[in-house]
Structure formats: structure tokens, C-alpha cells
C-alpha atoms as a PDB file:
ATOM      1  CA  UNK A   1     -17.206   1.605  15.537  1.00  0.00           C
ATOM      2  CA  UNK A   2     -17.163  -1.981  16.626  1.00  0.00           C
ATOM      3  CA  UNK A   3     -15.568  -5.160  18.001  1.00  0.00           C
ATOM      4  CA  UNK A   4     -16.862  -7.461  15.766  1.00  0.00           C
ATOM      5  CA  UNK A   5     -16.154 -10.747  16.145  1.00  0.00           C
ATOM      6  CA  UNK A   6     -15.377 -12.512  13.077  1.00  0.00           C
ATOM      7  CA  UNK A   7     -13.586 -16.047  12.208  1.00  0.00           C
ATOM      8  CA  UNK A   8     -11.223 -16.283   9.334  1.00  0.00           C
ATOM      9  CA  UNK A   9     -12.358 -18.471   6.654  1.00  0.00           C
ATOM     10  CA  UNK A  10     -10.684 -20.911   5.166  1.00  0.00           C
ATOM     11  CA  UNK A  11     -10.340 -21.156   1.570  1.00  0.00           C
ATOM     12  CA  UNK A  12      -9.948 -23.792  -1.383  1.00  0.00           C
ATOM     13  CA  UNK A  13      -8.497 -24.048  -4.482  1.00  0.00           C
ATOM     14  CA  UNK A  14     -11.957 -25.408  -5.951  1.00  0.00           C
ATOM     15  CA  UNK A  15     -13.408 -21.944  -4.731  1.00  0.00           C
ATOM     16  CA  UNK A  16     -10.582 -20.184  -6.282  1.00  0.00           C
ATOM     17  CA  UNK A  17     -11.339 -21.538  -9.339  1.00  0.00           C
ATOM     18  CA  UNK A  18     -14.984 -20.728  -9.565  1.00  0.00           C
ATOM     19  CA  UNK A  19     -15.671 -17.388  -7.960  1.00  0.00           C
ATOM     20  CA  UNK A  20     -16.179 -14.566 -10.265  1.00  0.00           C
ATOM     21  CA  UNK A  21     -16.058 -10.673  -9.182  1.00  0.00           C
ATOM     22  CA  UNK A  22     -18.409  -8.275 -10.829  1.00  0.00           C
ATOM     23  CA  UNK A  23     -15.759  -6.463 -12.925  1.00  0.00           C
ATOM     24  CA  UNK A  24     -15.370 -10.471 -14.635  1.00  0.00           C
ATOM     25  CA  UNK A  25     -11.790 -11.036 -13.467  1.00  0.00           C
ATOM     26  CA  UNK A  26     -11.750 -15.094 -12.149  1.00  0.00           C
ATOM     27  CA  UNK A  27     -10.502 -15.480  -8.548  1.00  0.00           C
ATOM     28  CA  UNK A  28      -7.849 -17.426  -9.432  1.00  0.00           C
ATOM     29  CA  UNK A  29      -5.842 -14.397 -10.533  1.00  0.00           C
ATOM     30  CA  UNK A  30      -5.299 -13.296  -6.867  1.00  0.00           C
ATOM     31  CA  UNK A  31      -4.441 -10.177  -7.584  1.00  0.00           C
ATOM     32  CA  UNK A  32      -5.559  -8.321 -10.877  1.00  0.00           C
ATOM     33  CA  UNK A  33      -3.006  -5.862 -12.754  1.00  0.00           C
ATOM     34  CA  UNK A  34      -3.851  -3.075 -15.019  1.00  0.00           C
ATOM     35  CA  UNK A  35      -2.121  -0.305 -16.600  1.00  0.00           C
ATOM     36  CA  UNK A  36      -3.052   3.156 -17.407  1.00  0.00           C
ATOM     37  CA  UNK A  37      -0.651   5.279 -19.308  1.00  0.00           C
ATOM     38  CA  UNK A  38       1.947   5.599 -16.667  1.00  0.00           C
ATOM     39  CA  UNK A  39      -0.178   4.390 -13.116  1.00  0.00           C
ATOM     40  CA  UNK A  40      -0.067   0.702 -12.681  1.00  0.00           C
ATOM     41  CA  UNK A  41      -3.713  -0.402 -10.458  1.00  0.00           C
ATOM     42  CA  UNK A  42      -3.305  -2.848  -8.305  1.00  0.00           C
ATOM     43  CA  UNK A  43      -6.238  -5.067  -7.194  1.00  0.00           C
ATOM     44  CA  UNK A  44      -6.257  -7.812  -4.335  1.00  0.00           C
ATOM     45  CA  UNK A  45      -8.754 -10.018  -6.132  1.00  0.00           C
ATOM     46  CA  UNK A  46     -10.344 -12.771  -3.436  1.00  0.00           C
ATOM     47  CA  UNK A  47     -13.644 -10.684  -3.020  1.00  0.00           C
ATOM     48  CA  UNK A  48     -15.561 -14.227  -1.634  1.00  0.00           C
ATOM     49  CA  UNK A  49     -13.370 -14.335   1.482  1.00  0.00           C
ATOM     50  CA  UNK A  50     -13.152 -10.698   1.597  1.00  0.00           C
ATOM     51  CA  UNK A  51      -9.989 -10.301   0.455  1.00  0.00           C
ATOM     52  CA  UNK A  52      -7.946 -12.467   2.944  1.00  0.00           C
ATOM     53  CA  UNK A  53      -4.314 -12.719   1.890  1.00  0.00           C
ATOM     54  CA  UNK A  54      -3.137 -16.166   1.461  1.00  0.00           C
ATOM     55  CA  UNK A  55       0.681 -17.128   0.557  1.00  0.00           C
ATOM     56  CA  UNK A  56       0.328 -16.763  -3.030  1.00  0.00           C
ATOM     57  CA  UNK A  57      -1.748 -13.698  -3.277  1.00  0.00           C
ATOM     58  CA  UNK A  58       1.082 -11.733  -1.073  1.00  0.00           C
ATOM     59  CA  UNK A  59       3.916 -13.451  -3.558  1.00  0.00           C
ATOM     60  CA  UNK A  60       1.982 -12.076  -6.608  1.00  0.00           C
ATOM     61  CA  UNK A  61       2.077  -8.656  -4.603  1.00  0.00           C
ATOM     62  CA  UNK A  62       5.479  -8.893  -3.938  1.00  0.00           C
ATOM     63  CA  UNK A  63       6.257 -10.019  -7.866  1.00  0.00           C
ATOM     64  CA  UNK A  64       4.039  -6.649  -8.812  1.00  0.00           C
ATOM     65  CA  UNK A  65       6.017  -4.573  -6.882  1.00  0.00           C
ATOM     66  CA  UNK A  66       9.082  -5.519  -7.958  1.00  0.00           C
ATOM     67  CA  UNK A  67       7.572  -5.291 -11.679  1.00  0.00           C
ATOM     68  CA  UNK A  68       6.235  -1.740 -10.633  1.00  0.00           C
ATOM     69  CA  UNK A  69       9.626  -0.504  -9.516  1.00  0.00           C
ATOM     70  CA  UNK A  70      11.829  -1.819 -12.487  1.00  0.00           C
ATOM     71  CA  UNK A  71       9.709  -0.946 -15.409  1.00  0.00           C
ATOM     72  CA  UNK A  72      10.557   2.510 -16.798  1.00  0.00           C
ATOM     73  CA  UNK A  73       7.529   3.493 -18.054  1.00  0.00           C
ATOM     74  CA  UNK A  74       5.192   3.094 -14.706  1.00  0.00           C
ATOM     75  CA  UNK A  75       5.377   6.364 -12.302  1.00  0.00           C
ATOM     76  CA  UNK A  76       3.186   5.425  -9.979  1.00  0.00           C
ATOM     77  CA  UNK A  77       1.261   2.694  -8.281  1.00  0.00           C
ATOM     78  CA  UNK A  78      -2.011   2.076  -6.729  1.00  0.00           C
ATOM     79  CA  UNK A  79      -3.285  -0.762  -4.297  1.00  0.00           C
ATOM     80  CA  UNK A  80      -6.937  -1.078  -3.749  1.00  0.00           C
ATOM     81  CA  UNK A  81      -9.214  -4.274  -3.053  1.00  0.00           C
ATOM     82  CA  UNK A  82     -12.004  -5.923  -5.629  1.00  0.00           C
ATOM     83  CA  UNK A  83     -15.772  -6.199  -3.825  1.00  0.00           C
ATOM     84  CA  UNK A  84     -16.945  -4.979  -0.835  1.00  0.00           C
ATOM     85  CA  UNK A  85     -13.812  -4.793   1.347  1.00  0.00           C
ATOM     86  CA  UNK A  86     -10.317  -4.542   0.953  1.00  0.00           C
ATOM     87  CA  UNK A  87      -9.233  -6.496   3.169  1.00  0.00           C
ATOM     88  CA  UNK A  88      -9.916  -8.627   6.242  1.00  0.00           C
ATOM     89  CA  UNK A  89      -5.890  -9.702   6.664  1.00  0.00           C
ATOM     90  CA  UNK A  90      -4.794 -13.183   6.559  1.00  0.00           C
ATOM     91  CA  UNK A  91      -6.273 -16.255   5.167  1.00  0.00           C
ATOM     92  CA  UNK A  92      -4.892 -18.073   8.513  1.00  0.00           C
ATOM     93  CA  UNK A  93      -4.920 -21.662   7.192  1.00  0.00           C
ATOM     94  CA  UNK A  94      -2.533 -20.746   4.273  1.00  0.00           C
ATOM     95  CA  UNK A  95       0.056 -19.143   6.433  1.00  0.00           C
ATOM     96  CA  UNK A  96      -0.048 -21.845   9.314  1.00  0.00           C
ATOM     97  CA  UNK A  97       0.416 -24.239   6.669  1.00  0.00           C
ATOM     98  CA  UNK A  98       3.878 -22.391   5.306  1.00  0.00           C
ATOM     99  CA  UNK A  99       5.079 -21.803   8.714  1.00  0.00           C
ATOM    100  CA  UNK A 100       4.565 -25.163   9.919  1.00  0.00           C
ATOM    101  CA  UNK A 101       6.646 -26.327   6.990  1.00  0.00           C
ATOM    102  CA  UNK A 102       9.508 -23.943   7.541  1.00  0.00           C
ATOM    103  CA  UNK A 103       9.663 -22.526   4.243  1.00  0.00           C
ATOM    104  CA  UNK A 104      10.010 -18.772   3.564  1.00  0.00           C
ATOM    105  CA  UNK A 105       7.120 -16.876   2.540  1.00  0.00           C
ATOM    106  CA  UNK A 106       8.889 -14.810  -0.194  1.00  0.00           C
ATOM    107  CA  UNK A 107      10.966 -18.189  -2.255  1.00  0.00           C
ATOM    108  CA  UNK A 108      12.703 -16.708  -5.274  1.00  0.00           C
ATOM    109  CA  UNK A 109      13.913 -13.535  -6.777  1.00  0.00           C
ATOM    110  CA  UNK A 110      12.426 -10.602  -8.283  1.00  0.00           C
ATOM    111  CA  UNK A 111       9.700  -9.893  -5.191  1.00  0.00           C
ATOM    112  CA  UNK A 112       9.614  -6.906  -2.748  1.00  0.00           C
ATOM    113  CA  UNK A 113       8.040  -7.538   0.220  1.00  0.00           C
ATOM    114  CA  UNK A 114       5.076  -5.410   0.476  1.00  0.00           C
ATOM    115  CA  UNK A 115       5.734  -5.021   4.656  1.00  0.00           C
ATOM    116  CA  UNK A 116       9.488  -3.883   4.398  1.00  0.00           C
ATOM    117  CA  UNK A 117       8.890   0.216   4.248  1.00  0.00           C
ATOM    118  CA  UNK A 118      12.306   0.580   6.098  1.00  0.00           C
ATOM    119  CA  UNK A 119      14.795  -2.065   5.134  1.00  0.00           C
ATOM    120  CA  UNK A 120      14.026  -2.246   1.488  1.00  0.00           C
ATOM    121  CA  UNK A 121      11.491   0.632   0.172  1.00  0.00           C
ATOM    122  CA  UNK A 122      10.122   0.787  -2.866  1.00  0.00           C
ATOM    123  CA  UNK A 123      12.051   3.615  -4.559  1.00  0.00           C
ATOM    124  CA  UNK A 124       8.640   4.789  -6.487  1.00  0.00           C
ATOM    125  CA  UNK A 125       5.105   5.862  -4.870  1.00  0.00           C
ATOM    126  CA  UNK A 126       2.431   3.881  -3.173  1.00  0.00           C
ATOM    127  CA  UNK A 127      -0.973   5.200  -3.038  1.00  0.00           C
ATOM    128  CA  UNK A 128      -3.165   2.783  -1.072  1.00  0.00           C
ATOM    129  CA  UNK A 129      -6.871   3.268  -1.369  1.00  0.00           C
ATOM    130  CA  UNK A 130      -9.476   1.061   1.226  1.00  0.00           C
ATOM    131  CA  UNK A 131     -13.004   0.493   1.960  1.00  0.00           C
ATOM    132  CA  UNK A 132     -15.385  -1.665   3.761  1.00  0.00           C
ATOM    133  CA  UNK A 133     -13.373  -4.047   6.226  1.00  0.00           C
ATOM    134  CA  UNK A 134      -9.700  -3.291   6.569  1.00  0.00           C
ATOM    135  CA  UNK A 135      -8.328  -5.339   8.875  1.00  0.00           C
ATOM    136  CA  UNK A 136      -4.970  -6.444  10.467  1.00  0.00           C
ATOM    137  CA  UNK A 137      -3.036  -7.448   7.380  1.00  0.00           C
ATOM    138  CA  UNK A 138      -5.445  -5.439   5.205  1.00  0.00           C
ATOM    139  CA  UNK A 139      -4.865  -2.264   8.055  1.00  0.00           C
ATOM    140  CA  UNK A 140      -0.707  -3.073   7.796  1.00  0.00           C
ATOM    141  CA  UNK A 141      -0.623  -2.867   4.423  1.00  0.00           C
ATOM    142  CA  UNK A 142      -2.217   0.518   4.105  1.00  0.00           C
ATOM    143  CA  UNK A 143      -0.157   1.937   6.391  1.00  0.00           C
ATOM    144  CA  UNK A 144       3.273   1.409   4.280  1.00  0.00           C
ATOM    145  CA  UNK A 145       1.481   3.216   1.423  1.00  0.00           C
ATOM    146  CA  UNK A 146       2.611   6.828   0.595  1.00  0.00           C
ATOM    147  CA  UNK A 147      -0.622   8.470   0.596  1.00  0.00           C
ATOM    148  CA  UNK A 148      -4.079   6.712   1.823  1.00  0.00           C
ATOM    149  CA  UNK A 149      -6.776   7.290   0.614  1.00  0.00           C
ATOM    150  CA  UNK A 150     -10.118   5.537   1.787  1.00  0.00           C
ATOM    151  CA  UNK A 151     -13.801   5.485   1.839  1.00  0.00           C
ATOM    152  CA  UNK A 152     -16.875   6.643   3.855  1.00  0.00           C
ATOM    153  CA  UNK A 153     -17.597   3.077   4.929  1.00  0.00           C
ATOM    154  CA  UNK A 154     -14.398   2.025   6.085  1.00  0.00           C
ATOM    155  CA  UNK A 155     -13.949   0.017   8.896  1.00  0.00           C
ATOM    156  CA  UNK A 156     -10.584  -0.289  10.301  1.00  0.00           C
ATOM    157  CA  UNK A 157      -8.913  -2.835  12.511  1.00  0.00           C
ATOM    158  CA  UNK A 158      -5.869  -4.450  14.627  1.00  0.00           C
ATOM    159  CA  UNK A 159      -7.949  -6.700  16.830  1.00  0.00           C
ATOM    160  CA  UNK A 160      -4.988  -9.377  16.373  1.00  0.00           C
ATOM    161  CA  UNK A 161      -5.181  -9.311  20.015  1.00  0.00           C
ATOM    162  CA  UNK A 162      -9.186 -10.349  20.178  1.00  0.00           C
ATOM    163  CA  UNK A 163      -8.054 -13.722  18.908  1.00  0.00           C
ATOM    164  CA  UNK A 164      -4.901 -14.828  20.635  1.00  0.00           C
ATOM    165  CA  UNK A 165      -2.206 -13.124  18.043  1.00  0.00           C
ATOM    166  CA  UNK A 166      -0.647  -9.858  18.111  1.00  0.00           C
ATOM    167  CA  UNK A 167      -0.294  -7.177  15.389  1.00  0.00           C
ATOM    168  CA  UNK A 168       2.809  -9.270  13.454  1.00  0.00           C
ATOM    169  CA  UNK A 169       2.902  -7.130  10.217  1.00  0.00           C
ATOM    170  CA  UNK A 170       4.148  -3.690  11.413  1.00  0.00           C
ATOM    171  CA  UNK A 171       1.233  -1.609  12.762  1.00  0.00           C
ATOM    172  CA  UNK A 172       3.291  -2.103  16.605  1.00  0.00           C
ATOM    173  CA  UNK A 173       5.143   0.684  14.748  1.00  0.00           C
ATOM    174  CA  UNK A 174       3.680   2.216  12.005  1.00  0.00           C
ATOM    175  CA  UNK A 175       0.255   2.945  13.556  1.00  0.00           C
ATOM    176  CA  UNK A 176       2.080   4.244  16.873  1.00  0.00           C
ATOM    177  CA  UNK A 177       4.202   6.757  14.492  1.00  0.00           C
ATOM    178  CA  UNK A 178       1.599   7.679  12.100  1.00  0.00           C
ATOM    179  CA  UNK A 179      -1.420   8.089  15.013  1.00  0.00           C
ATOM    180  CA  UNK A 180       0.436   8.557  17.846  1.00  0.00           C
ATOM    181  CA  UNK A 181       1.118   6.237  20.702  1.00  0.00           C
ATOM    182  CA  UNK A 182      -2.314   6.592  22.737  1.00  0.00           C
ATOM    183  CA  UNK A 183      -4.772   6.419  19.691  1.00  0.00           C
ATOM    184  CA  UNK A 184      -2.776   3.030  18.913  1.00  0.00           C
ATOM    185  CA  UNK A 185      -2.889   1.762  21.787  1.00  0.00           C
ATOM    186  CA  UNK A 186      -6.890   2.400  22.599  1.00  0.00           C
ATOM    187  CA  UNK A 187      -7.334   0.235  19.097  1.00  0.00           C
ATOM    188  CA  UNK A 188      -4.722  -2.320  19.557  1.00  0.00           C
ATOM    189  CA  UNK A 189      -4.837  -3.334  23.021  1.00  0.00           C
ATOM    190  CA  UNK A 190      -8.828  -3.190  23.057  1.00  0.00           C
ATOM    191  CA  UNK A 191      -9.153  -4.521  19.729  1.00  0.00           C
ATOM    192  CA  UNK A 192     -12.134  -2.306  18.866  1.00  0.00           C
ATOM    193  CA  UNK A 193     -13.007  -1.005  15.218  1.00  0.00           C
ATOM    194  CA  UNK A 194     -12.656   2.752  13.880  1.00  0.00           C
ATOM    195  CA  UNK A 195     -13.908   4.654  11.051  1.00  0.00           C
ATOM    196  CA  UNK A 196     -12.392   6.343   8.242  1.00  0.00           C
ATOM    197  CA  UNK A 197     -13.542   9.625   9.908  1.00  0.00           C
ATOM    198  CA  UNK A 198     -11.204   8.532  12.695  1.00  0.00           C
ATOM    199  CA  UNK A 199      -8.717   7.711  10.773  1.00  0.00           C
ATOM    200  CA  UNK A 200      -8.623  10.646   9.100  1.00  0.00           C
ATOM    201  CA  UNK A 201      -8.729  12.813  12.391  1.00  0.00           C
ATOM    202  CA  UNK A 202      -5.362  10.559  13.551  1.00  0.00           C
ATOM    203  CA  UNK A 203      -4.172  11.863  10.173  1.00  0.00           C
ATOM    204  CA  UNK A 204      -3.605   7.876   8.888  1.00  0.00           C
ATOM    205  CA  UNK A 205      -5.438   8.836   5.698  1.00  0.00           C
ATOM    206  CA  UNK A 206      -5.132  11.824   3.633  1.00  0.00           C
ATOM    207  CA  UNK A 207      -8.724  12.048   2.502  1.00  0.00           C
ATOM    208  CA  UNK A 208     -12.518  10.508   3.047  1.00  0.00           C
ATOM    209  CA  UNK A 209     -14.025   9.739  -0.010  1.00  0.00           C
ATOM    210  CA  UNK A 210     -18.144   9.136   0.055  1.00  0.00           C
ATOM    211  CA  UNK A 211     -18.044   6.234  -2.131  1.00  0.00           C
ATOM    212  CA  UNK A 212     -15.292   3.102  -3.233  1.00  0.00           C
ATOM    213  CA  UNK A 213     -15.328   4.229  -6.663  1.00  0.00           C
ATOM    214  CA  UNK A 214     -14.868   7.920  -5.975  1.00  0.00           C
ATOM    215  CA  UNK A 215     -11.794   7.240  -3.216  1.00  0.00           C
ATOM    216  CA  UNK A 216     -10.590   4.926  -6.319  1.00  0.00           C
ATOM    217  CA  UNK A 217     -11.111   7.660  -8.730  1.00  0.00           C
ATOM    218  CA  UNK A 218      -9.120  10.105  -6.287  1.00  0.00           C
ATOM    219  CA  UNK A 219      -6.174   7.821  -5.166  1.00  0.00           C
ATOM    220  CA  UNK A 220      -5.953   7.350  -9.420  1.00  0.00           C
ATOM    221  CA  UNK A 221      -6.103  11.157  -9.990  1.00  0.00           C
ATOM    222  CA  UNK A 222      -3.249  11.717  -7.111  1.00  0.00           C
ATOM    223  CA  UNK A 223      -1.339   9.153  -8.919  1.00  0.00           C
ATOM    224  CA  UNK A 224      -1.805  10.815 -12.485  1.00  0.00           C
ATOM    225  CA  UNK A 225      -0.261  13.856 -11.015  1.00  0.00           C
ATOM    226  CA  UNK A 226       2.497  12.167  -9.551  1.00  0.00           C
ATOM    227  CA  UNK A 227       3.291  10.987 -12.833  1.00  0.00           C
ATOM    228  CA  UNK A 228       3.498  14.138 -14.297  1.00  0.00           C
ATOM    229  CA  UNK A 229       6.366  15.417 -11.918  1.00  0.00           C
ATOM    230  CA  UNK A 230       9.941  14.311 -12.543  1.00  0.00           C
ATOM    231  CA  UNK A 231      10.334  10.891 -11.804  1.00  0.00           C
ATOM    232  CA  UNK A 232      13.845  11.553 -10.519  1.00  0.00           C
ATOM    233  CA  UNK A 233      12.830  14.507  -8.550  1.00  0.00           C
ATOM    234  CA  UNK A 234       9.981  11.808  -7.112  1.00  0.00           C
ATOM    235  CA  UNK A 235      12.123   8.763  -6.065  1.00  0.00           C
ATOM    236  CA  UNK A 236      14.804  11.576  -4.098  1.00  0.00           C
ATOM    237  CA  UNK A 237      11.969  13.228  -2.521  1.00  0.00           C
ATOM    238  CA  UNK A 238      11.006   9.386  -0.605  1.00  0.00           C
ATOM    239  CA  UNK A 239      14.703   8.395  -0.719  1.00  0.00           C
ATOM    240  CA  UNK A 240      15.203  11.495   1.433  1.00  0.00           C
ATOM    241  CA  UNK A 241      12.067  10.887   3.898  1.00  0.00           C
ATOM    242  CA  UNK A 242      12.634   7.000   4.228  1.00  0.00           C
ATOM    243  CA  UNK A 243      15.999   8.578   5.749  1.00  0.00           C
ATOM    244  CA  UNK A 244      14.832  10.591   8.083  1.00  0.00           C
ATOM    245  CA  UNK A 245      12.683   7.378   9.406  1.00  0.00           C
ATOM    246  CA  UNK A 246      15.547   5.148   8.990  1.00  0.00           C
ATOM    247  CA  UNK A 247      18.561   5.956  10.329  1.00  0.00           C
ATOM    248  CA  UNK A 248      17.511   9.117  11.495  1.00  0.00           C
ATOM    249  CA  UNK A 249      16.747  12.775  10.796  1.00  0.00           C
ATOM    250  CA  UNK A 250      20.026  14.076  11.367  1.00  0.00           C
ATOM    251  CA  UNK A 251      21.600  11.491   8.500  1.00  0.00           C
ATOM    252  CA  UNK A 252      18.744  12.532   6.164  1.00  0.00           C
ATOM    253  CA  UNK A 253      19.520  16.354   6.775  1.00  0.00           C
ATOM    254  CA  UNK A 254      23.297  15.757   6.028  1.00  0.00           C
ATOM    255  CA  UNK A 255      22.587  14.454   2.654  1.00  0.00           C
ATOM    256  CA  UNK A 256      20.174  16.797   1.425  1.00  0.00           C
ATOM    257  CA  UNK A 257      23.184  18.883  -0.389  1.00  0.00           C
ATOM    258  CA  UNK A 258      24.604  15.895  -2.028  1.00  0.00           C
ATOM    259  CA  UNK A 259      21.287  14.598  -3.253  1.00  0.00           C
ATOM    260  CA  UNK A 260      20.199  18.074  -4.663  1.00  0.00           C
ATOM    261  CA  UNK A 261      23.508  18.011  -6.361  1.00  0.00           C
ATOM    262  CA  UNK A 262      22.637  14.557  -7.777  1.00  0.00           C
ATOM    263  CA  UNK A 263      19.968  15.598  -9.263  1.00  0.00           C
ATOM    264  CA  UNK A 264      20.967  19.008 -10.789  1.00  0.00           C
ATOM    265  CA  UNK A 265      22.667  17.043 -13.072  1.00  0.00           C
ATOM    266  CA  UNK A 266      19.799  15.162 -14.811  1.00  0.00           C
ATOM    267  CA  UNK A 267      17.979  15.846 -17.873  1.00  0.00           C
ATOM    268  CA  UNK A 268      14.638  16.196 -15.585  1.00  0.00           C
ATOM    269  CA  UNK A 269      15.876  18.715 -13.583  1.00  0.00           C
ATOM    270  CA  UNK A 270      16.896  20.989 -16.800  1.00  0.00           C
ATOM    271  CA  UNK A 271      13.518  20.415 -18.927  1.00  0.00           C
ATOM    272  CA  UNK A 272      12.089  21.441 -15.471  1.00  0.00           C
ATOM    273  CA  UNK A 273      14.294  24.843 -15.529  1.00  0.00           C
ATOM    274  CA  UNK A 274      13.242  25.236 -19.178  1.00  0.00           C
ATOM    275  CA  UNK A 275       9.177  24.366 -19.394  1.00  0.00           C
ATOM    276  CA  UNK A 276       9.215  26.821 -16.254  1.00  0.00           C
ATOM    277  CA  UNK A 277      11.076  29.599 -18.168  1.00  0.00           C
ATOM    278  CA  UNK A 278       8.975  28.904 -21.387  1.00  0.00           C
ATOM    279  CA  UNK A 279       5.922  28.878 -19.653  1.00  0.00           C
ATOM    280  CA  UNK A 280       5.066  25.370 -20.728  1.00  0.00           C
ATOM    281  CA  UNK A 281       4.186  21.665 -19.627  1.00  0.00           C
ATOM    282  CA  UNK A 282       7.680  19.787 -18.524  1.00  0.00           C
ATOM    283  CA  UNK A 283       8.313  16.843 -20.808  1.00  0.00           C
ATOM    284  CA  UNK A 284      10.334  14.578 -18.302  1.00  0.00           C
ATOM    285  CA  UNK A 285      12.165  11.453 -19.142  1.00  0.00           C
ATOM    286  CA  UNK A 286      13.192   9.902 -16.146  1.00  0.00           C
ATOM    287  CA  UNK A 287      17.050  10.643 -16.657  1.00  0.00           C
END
């Protein structure tokens, strides 16, 4: 673990254009998109400026997500990062260019934002999977995943504070809930690194994978098996959690009966019933 002092680079179109990653997507996608059966990948695609998250790369995530959650066929989702990290946060330049201007950062319909767990969740699952540098932004946005999955050579950090900012996307309350308030506070306030085995023993990530690919590979397999649950059954399951964060656990216990009720009348609760009676695989539909 580290403080490691970094700068954040500032990127141009022209270098946009050019860069190439090794799996032969062109940088100028941002963000790379590709299906499999019923698990949508998602890949933040800037691997020359490790991954820094500029204006339009977080619109195209936004766009995907909203994409993700309205197309019938997808069940489940994964975010993970082209190259060697999978994330180092913001590409500062871009953003103090849209906030000097006064224009909002999400313009136009059909986006989620990928930071608003509470007020608008997606109604679907997240599986975020990291490696190498993932930092402030990069950090944030693993934490309003579902499930996290991430890699041996991790290196986590919220070391806003290292460089005159402050954690601004969320981890002020998502890392306190998720690693409790003094492991938060020895990485925010200090702005020192930690490791996915650290992570792990906060309970922030789910499992430690030895390599990228194979905490890809896992975060992909977790998502396949999501897929083959009722989809229905799925989106109550986090409808009835992001209750009990928001309003609070006593709301989210009250409406247990009427959501089980809700769903006893679907189609995927009665092939459920029947593939467990017959002693066979469930064919849901999502109805």
C-alpha cells in the first residue's frame, strides 16, 4: 500500500483518435459494449490515460445503463476497465471545463447516472470487476456495483484529499457503510492506497481473483448465473434491499408481504414452482 503521488493527465481528441488497446477496439469508442447471450460487458475504454473518465465517457456510461435496464433480453451487467487499470477517476480538465460552463453533466434523456445507487437505482444487477489502479472516481464507481469483484494487483484509492478536493462521487457514504466508519476514514483522510486483500478483509469486494482475466472470467460467470434466476424474482430482491438503504429498514420490512404477493402472480414464479416439482431447469421469461 501506498500514497502515490500522481497528476491527472490531460487528454486530446487527437490522442483519442489514435490510441489503440490490445483487444483492437480504437479509443475513440470510450467505452466498448458487448453482448453475451443475456450479460451485457461493459468496458471503460481510455487505457492510455488509464482509464480517466472524461464527460463523454461517463454520458456513454450513463446511455449503457439506461440501454442495459430497458432491453428485455439483457439480465445482467458487467463493468470492468480495458489495459492495465480500471480506473484512475477523473480526467480533471474535461470536467473543469463543463463546470466552468454551467452545463449539466448528464444533457438529454435516456441516461442513468452511474453515481445515483439511492435516488434512481438501476432496477437490474451490477457486477463491477477492477484491477490495477482504482482510484477516486474509478473507487466510487465500484462501490455502487452489486457484487465486486477484483484482482490480485489492485490498488485502491480516495486520496481526493492529497490534492486539494474531497471524495465528490459518493465514497463519504458508501465506503463508510460498506467498510465501516474507521477503515474509511484511515484511507480518506490520509489519502493512502490499499490492496484488494484489504478490501476484501473490509468486505468491499466479494472475491480476490489472481489475475484481470480470471476476476473478469468470475464477475462474467456470477453474472451468467444471475441470468439464469427469474428476472422478476431478481429486480424485487434489489428493489427490496435499495429500501432498506433508502428510506429505511423498517419501510422495506413492511413491504415484503405485498411484494411477495406481486410476484406470486407472475409467470416466473409458477415455471419456478413447476421446473422444481419436475425436477428440471426453470425456463423463465421475465413476466
Amino acid at each position: 500500500m501506498s500514497t502515490l503521488a500522481h497528476t491527472d493527465h490531460v487528454s486530446s481528441d487527437a490522442e483519442d483518435a489514435v490510441a489503440t488497446n490490445a483487444l483492437g477496439y480504437r479509443n475513440e469508442e470510450k467505452l466498448t459494449i458487448e453482448r453475451r447471450g443475456e450479460v451485457v460487458l461493459l468496458g471503460i475504454n481510455r487505457p492510455h490515460i488509464h482509464n480517466r473518465i472524461d464527460p463523454e465517457t461517463y454520458r456513454k456510461l450513463a446511455r449503457a445503463y439506461y440501454d442495459y435496464e430497458h432491453d428485455p433480453s439483457l439480465r445482467a451487467a458487467v463493468l470492468f476497465g480495458h489495459g492495465p487499470n480500471f480506473s484512475r477517476g477523473v480526467d480533471v480538465e474535461g470536467f473543469k471545463e463543463l463546470v466552468l460552463s454551467g452545463k449539466p453533466l448528464l444533457d438529454g434523456p435516456n441516461m442513468i447516472d452511474p453515481l445515483a445507487k439511492e435516488t434512481r437505482p438501476l432496477k437490474k444487477p451490477l457486477i463491477v470487476v477492477v484491477h490495477g489502479d482504482t482510484w477516486n472516481l474509478g473507487h466510487e464507481l465500484h462501490l455502487v456495483a452489486d457484487i465486486r469483484i477484483a484482482a490480485e494487483d489492485t490498488e485502491f484509492g480516495q486520496d481526493e484529499n492529497s490534492h486539494g478536493r474531497f471524495p465528490g462521487g459518493g465514497a463519504t457514504i458508501r465506503f463508510v457503510r460498506e467498510a465501516g466508519w474507521g477503515n474509511a476514514m484511515r484511507y480518506m483522510l490520509t489519502g493512502q492506497h490499499w490492496s484488494a486483500q484489504e478490501a476484501y478483509r473490509m468486505g468491499v469486494v466479494q472475491a480476490v481473483k489472481e489475475t484481470q482475466s480470471a476476476a473478469l472470467d468470475e464477475g462474467v460467470a456470477i453474472a451468467r448465473q444471475i441470468a439464469d434466476c427469474a428476472p422478476l424474482g431478481v429486480q424485487m430482491t434489489l428493489r427490496s434491499s435499495h429500501l432498506y438503504i433508502d428510506p429505511s429498514e423498517t419501510e422495506a420490512l413492511a413491504l415484503l408481504g405485498t411484494q411477495y404477493t406481486e410476484l406470486y402472480r407472475t409467470q416466473d414464479f409458477s415455471e419456478g414452482r413447476d421446473a422444481y416439482s419436475e425436477n428440471r431447469k426453470p425456463r423463465f421469461e421475465g413476466r
